[in-house]
PDB file of N, CA and C in Angstrom:
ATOM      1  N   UNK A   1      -7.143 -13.303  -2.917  1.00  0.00           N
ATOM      2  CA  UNK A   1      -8.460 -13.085  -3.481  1.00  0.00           C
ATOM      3  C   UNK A   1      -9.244 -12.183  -2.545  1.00  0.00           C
ATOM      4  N   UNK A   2      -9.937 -11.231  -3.165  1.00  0.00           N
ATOM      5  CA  UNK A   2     -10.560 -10.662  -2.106  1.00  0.00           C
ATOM      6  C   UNK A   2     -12.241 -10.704  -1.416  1.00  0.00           C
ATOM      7  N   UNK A   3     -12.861 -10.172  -0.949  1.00  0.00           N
ATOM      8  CA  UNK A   3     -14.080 -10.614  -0.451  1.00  0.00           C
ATOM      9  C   UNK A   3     -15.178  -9.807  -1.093  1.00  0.00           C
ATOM     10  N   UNK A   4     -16.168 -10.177  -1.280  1.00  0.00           N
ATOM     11  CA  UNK A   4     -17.459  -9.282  -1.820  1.00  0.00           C
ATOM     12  C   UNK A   4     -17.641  -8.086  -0.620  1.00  0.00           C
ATOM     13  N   UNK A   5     -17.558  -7.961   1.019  1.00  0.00           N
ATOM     14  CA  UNK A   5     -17.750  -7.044   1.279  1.00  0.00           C
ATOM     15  C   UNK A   5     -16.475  -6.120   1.970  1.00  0.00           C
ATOM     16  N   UNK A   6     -16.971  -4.948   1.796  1.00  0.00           N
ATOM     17  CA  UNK A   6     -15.758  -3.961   1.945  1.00  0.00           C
ATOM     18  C   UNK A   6     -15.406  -3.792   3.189  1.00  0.00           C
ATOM     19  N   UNK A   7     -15.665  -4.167   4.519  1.00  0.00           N
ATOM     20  CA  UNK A   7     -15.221  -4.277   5.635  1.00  0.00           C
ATOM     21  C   UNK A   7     -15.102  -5.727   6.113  1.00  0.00           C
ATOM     22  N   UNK A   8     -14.551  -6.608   5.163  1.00  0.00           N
ATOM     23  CA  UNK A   8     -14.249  -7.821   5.532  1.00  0.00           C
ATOM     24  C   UNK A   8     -12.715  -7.843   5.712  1.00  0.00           C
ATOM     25  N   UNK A   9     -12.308  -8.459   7.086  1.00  0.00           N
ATOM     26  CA  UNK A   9     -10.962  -8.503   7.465  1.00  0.00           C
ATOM     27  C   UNK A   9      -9.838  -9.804   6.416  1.00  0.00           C
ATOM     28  N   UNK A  10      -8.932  -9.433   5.705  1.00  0.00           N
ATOM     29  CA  UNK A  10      -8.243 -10.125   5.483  1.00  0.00           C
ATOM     30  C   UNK A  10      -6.595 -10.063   6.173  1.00  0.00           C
ATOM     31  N   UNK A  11      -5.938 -11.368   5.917  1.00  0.00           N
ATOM     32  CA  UNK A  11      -4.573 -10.797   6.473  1.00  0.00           C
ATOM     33  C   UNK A  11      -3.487 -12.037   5.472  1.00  0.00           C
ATOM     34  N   UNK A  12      -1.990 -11.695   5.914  1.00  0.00           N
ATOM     35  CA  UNK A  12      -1.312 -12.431   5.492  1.00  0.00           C
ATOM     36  C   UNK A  12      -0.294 -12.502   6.258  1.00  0.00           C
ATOM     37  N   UNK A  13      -0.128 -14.154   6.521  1.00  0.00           N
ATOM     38  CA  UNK A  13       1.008 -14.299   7.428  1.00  0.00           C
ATOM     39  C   UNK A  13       2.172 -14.648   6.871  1.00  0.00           C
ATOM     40  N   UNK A  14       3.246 -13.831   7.467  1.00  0.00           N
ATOM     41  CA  UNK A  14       4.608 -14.568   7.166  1.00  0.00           C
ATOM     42  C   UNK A  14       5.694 -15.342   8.113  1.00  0.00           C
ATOM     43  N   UNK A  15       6.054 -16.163   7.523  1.00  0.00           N
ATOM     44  CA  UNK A  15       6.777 -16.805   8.959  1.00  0.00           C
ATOM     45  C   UNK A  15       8.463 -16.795   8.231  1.00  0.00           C
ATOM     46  N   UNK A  16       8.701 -16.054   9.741  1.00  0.00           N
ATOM     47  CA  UNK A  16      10.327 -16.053   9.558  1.00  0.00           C
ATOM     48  C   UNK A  16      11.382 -17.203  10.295  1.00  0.00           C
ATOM     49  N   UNK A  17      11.986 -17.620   8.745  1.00  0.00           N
ATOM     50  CA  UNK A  17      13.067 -18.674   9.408  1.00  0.00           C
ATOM     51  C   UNK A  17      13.550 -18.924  10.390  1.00  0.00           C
ATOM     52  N   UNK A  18      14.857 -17.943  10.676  1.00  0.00           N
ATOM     53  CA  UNK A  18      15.926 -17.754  11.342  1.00  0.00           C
ATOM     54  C   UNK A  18      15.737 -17.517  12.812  1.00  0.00           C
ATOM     55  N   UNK A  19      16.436 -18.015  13.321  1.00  0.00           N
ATOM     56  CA  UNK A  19      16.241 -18.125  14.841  1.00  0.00           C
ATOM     57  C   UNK A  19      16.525 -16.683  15.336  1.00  0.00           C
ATOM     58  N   UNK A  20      16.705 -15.909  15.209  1.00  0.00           N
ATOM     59  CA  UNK A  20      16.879 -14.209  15.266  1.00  0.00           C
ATOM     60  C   UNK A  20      16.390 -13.196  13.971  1.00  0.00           C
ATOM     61  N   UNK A  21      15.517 -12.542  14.009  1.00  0.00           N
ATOM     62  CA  UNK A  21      15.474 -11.474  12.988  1.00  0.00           C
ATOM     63  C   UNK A  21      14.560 -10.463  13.731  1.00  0.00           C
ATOM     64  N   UNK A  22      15.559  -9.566  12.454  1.00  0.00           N
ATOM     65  CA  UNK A  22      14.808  -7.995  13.278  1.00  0.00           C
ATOM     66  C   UNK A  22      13.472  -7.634  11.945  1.00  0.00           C
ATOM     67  N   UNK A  23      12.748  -7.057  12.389  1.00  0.00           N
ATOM     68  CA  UNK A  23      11.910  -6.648  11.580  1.00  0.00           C
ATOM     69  C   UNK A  23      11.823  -5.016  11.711  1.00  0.00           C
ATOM     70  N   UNK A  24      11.896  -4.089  10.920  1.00  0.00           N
ATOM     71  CA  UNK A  24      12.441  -2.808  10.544  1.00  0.00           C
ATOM     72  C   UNK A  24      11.367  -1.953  10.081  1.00  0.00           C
ATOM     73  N   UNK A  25      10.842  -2.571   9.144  1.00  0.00           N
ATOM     74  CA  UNK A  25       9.686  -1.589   7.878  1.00  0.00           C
ATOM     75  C   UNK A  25       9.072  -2.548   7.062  1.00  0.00           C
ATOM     76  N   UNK A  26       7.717  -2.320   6.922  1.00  0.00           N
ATOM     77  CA  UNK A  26       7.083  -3.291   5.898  1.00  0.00           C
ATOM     78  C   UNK A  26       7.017  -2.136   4.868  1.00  0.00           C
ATOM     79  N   UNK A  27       6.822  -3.339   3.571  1.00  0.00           N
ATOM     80  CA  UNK A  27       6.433  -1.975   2.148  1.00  0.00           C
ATOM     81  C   UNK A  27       5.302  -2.953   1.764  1.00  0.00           C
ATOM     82  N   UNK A  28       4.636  -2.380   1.207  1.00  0.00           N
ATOM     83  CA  UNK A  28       2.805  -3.025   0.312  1.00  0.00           C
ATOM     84  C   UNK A  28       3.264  -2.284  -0.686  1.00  0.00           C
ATOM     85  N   UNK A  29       2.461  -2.977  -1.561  1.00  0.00           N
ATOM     86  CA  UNK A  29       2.293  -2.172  -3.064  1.00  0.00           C
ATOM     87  C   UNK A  29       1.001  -2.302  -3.490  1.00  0.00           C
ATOM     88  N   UNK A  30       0.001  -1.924  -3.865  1.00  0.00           N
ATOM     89  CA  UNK A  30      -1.067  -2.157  -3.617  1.00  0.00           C
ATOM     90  C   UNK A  30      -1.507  -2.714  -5.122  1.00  0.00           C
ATOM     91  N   UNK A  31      -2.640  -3.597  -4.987  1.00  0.00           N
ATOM     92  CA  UNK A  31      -2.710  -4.165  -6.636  1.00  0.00           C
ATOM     93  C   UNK A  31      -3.266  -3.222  -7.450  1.00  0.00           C
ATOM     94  N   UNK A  32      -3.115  -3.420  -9.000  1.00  0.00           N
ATOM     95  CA  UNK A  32      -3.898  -1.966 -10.033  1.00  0.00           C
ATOM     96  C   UNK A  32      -4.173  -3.026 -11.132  1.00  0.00           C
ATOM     97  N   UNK A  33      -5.355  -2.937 -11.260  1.00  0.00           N
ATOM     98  CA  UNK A  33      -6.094  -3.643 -11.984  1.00  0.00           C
ATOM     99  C   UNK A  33      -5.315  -3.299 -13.296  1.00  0.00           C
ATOM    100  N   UNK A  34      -4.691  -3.687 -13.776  1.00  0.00           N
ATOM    101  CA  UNK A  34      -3.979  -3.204 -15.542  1.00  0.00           C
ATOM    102  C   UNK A  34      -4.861  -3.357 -16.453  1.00  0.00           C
ATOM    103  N   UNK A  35      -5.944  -4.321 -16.493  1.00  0.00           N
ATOM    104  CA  UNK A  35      -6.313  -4.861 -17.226  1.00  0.00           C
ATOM    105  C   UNK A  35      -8.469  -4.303 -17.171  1.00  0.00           C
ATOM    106  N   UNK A  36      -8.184  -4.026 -16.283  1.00  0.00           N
ATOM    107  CA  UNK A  36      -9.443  -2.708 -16.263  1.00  0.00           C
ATOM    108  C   UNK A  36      -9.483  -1.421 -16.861  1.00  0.00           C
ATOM    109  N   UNK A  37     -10.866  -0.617 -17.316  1.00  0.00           N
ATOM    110  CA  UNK A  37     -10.397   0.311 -17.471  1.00  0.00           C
ATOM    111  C   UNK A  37     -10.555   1.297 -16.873  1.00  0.00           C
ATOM    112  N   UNK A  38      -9.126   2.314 -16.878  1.00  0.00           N
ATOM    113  CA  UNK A  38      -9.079   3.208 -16.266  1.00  0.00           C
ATOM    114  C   UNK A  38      -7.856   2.666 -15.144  1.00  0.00           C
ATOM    115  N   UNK A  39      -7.657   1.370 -15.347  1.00  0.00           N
ATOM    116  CA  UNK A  39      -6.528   0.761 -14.429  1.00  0.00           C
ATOM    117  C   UNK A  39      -6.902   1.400 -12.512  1.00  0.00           C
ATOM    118  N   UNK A  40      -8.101   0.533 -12.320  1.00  0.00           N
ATOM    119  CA  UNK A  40      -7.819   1.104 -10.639  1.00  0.00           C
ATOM    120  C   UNK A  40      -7.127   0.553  -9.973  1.00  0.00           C
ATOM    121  N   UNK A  41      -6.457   0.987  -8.380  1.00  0.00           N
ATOM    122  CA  UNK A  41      -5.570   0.379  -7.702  1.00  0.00           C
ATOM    123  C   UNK A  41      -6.891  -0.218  -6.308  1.00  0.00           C
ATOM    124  N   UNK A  42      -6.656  -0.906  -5.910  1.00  0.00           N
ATOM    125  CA  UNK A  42      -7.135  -1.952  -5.053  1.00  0.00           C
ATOM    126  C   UNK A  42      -6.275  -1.775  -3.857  1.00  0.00           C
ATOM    127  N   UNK A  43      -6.258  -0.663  -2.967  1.00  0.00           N
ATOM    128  CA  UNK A  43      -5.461  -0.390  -1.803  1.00  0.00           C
ATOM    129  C   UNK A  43      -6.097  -1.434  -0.675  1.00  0.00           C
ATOM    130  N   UNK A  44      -5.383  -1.614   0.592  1.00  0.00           N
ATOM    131  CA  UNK A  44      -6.166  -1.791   1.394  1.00  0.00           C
ATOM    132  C   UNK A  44      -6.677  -1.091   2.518  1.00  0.00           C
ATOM    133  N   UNK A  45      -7.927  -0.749   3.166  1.00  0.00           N
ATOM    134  CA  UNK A  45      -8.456   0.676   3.434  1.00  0.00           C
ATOM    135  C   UNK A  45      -7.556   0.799   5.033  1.00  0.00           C
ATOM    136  N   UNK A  46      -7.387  -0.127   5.534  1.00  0.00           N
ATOM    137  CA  UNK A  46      -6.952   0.122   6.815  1.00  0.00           C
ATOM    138  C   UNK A  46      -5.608  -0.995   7.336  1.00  0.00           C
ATOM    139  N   UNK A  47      -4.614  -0.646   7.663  1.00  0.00           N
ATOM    140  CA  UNK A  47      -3.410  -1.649   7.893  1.00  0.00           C
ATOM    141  C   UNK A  47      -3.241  -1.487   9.109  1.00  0.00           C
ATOM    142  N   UNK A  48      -3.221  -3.008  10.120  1.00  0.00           N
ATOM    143  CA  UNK A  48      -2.435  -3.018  11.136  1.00  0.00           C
ATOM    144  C   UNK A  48      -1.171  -4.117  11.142  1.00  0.00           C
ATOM    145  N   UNK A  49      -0.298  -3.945  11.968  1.00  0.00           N
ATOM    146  CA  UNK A  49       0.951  -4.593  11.626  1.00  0.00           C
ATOM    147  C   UNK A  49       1.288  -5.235  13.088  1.00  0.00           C
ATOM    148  N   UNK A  50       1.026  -6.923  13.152  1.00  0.00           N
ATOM    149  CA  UNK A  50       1.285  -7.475  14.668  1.00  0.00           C
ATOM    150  C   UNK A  50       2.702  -8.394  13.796  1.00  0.00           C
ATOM    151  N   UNK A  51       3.423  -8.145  14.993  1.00  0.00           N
ATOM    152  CA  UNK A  51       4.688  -8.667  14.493  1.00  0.00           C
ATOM    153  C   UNK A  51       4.610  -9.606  16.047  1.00  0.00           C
ATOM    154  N   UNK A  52       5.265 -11.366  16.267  1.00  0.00           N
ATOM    155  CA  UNK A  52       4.881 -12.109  17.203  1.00  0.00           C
ATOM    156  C   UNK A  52       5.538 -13.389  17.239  1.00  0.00           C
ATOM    157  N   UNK A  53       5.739 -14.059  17.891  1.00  0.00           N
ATOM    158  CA  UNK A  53       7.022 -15.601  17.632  1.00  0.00           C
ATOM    159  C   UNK A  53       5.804 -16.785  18.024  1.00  0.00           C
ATOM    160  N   UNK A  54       4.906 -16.273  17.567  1.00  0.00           N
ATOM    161  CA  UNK A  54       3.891 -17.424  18.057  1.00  0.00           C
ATOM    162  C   UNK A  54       2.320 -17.281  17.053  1.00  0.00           C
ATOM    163  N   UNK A  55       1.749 -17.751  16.578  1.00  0.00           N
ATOM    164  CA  UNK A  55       0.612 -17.948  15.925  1.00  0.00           C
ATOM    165  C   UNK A  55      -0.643 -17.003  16.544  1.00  0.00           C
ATOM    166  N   UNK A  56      -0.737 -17.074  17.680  1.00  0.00           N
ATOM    167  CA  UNK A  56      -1.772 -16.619  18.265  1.00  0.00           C
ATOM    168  C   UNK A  56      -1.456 -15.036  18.618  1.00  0.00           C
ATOM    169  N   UNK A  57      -0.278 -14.664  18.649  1.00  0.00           N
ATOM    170  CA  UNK A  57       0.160 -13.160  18.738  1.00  0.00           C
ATOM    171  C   UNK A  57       0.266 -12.913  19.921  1.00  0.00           C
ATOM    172  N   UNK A  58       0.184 -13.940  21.061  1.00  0.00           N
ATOM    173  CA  UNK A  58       1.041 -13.708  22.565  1.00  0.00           C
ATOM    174  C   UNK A  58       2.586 -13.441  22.475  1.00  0.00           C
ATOM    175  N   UNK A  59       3.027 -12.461  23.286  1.00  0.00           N
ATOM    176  CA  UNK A  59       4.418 -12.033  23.299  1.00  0.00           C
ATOM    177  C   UNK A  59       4.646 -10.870  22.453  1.00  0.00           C
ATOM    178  N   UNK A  60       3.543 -10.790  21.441  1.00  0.00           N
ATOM    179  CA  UNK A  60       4.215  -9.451  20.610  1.00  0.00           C
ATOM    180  C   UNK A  60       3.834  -8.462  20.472  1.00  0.00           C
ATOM    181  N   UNK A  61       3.900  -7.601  19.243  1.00  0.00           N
ATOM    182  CA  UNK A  61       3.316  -6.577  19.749  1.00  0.00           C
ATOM    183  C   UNK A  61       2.991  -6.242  18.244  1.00  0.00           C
ATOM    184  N   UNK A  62       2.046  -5.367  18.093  1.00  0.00           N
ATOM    185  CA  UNK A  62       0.874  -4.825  17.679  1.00  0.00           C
ATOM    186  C   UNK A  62       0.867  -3.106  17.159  1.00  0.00           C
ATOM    187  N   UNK A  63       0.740  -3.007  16.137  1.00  0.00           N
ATOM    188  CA  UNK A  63       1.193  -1.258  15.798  1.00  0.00           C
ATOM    189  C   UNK A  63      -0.284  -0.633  15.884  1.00  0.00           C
ATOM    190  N   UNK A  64      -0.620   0.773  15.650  1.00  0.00           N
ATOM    191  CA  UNK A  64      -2.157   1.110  15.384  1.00  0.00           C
ATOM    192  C   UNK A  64      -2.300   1.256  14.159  1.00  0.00           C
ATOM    193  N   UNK A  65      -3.597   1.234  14.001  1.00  0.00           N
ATOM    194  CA  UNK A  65      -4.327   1.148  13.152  1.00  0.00           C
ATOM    195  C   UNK A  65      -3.984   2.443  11.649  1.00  0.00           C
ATOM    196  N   UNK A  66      -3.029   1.967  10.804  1.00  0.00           N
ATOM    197  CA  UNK A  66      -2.759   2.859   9.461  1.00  0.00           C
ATOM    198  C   UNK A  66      -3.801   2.917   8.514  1.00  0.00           C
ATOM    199  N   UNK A  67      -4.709   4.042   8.686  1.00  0.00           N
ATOM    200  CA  UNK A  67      -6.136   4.482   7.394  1.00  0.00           C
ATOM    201  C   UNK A  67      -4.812   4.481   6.276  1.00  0.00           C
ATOM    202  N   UNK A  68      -5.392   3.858   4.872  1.00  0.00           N
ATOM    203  CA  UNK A  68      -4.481   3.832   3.867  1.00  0.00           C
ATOM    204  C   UNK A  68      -5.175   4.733   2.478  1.00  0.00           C
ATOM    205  N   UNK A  69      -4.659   5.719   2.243  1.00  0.00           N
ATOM    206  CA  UNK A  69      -5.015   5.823   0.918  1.00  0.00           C
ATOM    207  C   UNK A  69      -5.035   5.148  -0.355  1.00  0.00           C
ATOM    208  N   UNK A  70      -5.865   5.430  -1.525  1.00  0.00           N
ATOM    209  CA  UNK A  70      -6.003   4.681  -2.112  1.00  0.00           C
ATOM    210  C   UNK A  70      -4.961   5.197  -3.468  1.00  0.00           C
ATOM    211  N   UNK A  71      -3.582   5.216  -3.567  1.00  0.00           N
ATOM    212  CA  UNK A  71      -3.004   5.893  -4.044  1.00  0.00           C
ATOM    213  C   UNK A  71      -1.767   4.400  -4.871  1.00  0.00           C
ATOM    214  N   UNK A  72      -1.527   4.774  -6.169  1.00  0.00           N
ATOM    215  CA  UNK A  72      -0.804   4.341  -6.725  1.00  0.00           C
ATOM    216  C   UNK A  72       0.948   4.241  -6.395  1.00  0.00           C
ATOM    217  N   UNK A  73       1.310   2.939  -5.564  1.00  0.00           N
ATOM    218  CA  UNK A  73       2.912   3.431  -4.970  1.00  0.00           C
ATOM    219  C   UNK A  73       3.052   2.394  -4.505  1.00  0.00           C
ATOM    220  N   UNK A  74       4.431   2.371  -3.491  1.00  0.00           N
ATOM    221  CA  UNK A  74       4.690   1.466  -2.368  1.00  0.00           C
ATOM    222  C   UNK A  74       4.143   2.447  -1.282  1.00  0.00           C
ATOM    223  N   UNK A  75       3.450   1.793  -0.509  1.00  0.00           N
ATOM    224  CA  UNK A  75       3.646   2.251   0.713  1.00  0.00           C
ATOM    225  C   UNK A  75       4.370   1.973   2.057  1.00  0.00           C
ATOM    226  N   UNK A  76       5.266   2.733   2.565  1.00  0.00           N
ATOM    227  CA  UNK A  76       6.267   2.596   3.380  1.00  0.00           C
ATOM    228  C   UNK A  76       5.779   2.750   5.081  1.00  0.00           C
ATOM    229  N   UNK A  77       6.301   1.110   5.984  1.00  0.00           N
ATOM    230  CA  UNK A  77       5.702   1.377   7.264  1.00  0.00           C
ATOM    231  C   UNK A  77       7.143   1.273   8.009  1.00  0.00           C
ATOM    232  N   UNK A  78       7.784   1.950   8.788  1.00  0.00           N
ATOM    233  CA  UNK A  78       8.877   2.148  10.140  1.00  0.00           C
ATOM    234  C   UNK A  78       8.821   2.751  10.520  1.00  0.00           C
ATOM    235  N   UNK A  79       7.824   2.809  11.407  1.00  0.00           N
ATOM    236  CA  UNK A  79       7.404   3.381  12.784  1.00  0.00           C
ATOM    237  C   UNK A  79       7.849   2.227  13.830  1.00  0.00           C
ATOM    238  N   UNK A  80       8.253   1.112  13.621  1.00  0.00           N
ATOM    239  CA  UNK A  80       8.750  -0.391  14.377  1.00  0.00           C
ATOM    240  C   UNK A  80      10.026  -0.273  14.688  1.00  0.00           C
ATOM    241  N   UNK A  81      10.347  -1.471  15.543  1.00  0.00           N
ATOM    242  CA  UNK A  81      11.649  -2.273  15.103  1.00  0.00           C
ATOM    243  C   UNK A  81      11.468  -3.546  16.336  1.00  0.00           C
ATOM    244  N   UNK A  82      11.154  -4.421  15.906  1.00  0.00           N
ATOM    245  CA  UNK A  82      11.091  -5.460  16.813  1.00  0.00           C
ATOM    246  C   UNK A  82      11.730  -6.323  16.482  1.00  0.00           C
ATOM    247  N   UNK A  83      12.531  -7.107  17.517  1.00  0.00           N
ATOM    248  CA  UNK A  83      13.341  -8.634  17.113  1.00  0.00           C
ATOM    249  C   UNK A  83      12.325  -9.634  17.720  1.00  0.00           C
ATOM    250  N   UNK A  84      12.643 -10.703  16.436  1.00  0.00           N
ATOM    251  CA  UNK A  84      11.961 -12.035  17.032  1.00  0.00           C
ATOM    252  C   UNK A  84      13.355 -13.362  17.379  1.00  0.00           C
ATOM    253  N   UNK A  85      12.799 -13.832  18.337  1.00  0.00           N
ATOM    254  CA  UNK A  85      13.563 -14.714  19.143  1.00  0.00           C
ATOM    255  C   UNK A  85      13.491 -15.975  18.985  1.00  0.00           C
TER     256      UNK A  85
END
């Protein structure tokens, strides 16, 4: 769900199973209102990507800051490659 103002930080965590995994490339797809008209897409304006084996994000590491267009697609991130332990 998103927030009434436009520089409000949201995020989403994922937690990985396996006692080893590599993490490679994230993809987003950004939402498009179908049901609006004119169908807009709902990008998100700015992506950072902390990849970490712990909640608080000690030990890991942290990509910069991706300005995102507001463009109809997947958008593709591997500029990374970190293993978690």
């Amino acid at each position: 769900m998103g927030t009434p103002h436009a520089n409000s930080s949201e995020y989403l965590i994922y937690q990985l199973i396996q006692p080893i995994c590599i993490v490679s490339a994230i993809e987003i797809l950004p939402y498009k209102a179908r049901f609006q008209a004119g169908m807009p897409i709902y990008a998100p304006m700015l992506v950072t990507v902390t990849v970490s084996y712990d909640e608080k994000c000690k030990g890991g590491w942290k990509s910069r800051p991706y300005v995102i267009q507001n463009l109809d697609g997947i958008l593709f991130f591997k500029s990374f490659l970190y293993f978690i332990f």
